[in-house]
C-alpha atoms as a PDB file:
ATOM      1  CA  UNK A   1       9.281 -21.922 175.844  1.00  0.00           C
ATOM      2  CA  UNK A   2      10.836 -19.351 178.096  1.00  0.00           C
ATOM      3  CA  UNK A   3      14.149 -19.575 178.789  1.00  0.00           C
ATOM      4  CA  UNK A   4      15.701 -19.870 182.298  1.00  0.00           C
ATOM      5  CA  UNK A   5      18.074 -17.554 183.400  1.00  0.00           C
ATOM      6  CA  UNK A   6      21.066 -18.562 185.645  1.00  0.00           C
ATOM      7  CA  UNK A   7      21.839 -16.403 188.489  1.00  0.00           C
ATOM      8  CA  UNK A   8      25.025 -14.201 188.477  1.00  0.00           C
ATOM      9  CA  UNK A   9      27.454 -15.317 190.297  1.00  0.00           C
ATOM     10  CA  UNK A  10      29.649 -13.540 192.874  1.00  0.00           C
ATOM     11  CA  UNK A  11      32.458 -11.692 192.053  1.00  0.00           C
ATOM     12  CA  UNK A  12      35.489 -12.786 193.398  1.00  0.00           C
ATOM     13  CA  UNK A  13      38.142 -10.607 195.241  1.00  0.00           C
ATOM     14  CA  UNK A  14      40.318  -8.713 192.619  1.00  0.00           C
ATOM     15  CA  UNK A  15      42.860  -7.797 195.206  1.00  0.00           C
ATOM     16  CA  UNK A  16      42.128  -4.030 194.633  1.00  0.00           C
ATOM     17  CA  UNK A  17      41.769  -2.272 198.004  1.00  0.00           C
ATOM     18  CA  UNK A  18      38.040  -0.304 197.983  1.00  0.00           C
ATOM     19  CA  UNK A  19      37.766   0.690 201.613  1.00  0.00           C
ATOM     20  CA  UNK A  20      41.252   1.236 203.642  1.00  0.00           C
ATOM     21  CA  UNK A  21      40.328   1.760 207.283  1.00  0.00           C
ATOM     22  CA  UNK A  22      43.943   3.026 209.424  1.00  0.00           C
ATOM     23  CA  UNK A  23      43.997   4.326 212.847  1.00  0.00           C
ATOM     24  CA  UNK A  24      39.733   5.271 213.090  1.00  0.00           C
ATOM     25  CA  UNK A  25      39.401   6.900 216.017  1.00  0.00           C
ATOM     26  CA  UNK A  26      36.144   7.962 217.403  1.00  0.00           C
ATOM     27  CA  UNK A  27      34.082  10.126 220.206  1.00  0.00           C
ATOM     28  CA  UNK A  28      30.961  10.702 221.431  1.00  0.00           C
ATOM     29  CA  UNK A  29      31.133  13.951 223.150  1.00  0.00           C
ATOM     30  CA  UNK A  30      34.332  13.525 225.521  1.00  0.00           C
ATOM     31  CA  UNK A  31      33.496   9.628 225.669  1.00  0.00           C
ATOM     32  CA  UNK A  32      36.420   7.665 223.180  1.00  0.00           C
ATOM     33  CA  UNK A  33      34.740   4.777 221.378  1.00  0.00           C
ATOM     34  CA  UNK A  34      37.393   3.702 218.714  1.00  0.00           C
ATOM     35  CA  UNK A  35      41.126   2.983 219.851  1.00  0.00           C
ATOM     36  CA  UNK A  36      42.558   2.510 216.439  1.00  0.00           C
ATOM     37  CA  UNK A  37      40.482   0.384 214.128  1.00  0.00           C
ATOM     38  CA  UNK A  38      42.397  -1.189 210.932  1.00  0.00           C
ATOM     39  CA  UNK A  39      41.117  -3.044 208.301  1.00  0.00           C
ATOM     40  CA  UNK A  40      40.997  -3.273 204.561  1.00  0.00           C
ATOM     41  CA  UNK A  41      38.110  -4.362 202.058  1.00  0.00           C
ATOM     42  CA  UNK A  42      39.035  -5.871 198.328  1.00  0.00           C
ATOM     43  CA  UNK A  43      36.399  -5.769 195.378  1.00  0.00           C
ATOM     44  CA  UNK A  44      34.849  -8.160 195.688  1.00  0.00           C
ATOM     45  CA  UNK A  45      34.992  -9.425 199.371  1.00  0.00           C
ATOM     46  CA  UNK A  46      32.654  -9.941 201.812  1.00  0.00           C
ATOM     47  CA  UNK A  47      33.178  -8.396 205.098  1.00  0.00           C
ATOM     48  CA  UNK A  48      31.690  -8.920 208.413  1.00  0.00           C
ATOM     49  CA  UNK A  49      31.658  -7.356 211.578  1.00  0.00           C
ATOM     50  CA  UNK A  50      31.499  -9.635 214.642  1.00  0.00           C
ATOM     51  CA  UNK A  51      31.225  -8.261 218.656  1.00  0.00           C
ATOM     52  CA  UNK A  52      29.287  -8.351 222.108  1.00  0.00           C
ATOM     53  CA  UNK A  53      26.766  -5.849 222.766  1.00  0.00           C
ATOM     54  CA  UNK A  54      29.006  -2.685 223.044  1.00  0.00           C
ATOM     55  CA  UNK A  55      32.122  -3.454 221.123  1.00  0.00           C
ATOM     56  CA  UNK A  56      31.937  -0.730 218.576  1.00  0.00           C
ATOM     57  CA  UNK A  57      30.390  -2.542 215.372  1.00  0.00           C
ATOM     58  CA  UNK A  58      27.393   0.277 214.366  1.00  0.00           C
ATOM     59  CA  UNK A  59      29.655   3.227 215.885  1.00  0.00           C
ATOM     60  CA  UNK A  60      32.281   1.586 213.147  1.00  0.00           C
ATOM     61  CA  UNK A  61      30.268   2.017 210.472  1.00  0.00           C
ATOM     62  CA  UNK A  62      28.849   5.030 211.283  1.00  0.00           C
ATOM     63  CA  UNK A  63      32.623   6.545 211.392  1.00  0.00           C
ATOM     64  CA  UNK A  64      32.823   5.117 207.593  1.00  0.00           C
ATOM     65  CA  UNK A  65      29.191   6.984 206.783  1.00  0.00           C
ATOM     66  CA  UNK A  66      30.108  10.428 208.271  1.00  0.00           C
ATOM     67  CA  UNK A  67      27.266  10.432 211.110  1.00  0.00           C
ATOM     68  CA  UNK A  68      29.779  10.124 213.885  1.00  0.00           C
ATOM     69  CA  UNK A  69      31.698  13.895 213.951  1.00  0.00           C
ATOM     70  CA  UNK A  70      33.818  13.744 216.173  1.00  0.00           C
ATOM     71  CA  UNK A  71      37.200  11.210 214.634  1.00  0.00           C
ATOM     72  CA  UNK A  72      40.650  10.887 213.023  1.00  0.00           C
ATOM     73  CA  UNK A  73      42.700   8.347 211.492  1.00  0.00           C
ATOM     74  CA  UNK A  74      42.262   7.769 207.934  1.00  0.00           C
ATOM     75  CA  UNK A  75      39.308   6.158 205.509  1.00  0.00           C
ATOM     76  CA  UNK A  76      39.882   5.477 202.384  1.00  0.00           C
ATOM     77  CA  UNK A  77      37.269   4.898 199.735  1.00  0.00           C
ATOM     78  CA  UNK A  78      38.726   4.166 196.002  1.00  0.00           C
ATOM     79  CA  UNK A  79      42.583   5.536 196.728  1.00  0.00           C
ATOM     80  CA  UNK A  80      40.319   8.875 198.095  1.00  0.00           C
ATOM     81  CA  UNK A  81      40.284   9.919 201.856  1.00  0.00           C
ATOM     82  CA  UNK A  82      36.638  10.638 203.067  1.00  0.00           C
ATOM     83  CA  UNK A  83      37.651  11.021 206.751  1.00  0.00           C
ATOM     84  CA  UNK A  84      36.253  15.100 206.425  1.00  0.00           C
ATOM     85  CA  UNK A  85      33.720  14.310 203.804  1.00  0.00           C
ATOM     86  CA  UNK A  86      29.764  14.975 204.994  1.00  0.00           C
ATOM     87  CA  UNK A  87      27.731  11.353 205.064  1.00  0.00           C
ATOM     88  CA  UNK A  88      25.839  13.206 202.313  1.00  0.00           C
ATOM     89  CA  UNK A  89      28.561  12.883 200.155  1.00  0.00           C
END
């Protein structure tokens, strides 16, 4: 008889900062999308990001990645700044 296998359950928040967000900043061309965006993410957590049509959600995220040039403030991925990285890295 196979056995069954129970599903893994979540990890819960560890209270160890992974992604620090201060001060994120961002352009398209001269247009300026992102008037200081803060916000932290734990191990662990689950983090969602809520908005009308136009608020900044994808142009957020796409600061984090690297596709958006053009920004400044600070991002923080484990205790290392990644503002100037590529999004290949």
């Amino acid at each position: 008889m196979a056995e069954a296998k129970l599903a893994e359950r979540p990890v819960a928040a560890t209270g160890a900062e992974v992604l620090t967000i201060q001060d994120l900043q961002a352009w398209y061309g001269e247009s300026h999308i992102l008037h200081g965006i803060n916000f932290n993410v734990k191990a662990g957590e689950v983090v969602t990001l809520l908005g009308r049509n136009g608020a900044g959600k994808t142009t957020t995220l796409k600061s984090i990645m690297g596709v958006i040039n053009k920004r400044s403030g600070s991002i923080r991925f484990d205790n290392k700044e990644i503002i100037r990285a590529t999004s290949d890295k």
